[in-house]
Protein backbone atom coordinates (compact mmCIF):
# COMPACT_ATOMS: atom_id res chain seq x y z
CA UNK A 1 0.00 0.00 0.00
CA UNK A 2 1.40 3.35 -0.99
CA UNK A 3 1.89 5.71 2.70
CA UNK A 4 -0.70 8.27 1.33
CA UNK A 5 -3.42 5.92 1.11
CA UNK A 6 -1.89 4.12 4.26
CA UNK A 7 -2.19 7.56 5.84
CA UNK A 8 -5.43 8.68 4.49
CA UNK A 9 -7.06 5.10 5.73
CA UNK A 10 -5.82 5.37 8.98
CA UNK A 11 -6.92 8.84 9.39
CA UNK A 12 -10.71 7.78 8.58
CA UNK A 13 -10.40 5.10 11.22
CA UNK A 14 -9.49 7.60 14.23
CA UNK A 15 -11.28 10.90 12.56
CA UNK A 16 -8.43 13.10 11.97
CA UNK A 17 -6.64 14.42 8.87
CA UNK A 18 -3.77 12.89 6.79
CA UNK A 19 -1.63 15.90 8.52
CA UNK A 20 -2.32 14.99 12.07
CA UNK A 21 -2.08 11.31 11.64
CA UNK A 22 1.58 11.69 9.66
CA UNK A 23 2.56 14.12 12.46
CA UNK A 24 1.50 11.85 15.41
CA UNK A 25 3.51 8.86 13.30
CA UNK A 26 6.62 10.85 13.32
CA UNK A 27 6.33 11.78 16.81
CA UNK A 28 6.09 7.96 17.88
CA UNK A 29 9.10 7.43 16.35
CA UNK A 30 12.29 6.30 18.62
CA UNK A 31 14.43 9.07 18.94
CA UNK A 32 11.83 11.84 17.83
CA UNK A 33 10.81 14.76 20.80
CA UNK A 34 9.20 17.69 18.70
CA UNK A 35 8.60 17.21 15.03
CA UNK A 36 9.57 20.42 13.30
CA UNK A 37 5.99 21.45 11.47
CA UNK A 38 5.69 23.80 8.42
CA UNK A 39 2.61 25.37 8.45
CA UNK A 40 2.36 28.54 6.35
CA UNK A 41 -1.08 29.70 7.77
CA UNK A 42 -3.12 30.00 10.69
CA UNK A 43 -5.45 27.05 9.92
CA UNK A 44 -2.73 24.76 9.02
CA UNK A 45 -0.78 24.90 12.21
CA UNK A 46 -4.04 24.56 14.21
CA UNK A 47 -4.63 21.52 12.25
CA UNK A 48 -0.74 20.43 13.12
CA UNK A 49 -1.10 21.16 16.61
CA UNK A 50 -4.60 19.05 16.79
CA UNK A 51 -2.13 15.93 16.45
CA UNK A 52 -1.24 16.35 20.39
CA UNK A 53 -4.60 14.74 20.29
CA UNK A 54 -4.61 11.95 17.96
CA UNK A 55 -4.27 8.55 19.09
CA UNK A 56 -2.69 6.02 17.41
CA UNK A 57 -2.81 2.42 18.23
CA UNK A 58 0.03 0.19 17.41
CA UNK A 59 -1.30 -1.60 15.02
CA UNK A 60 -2.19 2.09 13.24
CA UNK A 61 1.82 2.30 13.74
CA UNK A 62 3.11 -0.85 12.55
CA UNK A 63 0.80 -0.30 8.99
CA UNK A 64 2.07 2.94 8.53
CA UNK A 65 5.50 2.11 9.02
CA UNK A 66 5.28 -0.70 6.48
CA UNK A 67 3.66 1.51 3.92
CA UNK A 68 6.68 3.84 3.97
CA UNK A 69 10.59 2.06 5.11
CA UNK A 70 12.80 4.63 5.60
CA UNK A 71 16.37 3.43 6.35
CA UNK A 72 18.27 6.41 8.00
CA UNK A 73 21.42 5.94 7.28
CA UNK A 74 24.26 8.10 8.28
CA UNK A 75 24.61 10.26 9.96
CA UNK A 76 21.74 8.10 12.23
CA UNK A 77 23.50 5.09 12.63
CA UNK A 78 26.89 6.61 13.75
CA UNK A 79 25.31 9.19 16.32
CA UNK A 80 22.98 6.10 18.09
CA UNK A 81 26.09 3.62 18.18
CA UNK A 82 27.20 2.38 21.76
CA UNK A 83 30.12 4.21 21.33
CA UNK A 84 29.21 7.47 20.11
CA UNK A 85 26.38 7.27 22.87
CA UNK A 86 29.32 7.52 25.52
CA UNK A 87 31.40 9.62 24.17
CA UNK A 88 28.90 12.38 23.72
CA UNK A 89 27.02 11.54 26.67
CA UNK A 90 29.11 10.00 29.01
CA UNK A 91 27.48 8.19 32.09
CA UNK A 92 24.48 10.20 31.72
CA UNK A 93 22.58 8.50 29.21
CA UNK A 94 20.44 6.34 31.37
CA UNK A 95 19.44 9.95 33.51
CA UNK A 96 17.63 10.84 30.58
CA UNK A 97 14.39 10.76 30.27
CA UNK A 98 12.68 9.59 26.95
CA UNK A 99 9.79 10.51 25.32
CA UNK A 100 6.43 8.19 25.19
């Protein structure tokens, strides 16, 4: 399935748009805190902020993910290696706390 229709199907399942159901998928990903958003008006960043609200199940999760792989590459894989997870943060890591 291609990820807009993957997108656009979940979003008629849970009753939000395409924009707030792509949002909330990027911020459930590992790693992710604040998704940077680029809304040009007033209505479209009200309709990017609505995603705070949007629920997604894991199952909603795991299809969108499969609709759209994304391998990261580098500069990812280097800056979440064991190594370069020490070095920048030391004995600190764990102390963290992660987002949900």
């Amino acid at each position: 399935m291609a990820a807009a229709a993957a997108v656009a199907e979940v979003a008629a399942e849970v009753g939000a748009t395409a924009s707030q159901v792509a949002i909330t998928w990027v911020r459930r990903q590992p790693g992710t805190i604040i998704p940077i958003l680029g809304a040009r008006t007033e209505v479209q960043i009200k309709d990017n902020l609505a995603s705070l609200d949007v629920d997604l199940s894991d199952e909603h999760l795991r299809r969108l993910s499969e609709a759209s792989p994304i391998k990261l590459g580098f500069p990812r894989d280097f800056l979440e290696s064991k190594n370069v997870q020490e070095l920048i943060f030391g004995e600190t890591r764990g102390l963290l706390d992660r987002p949900s």
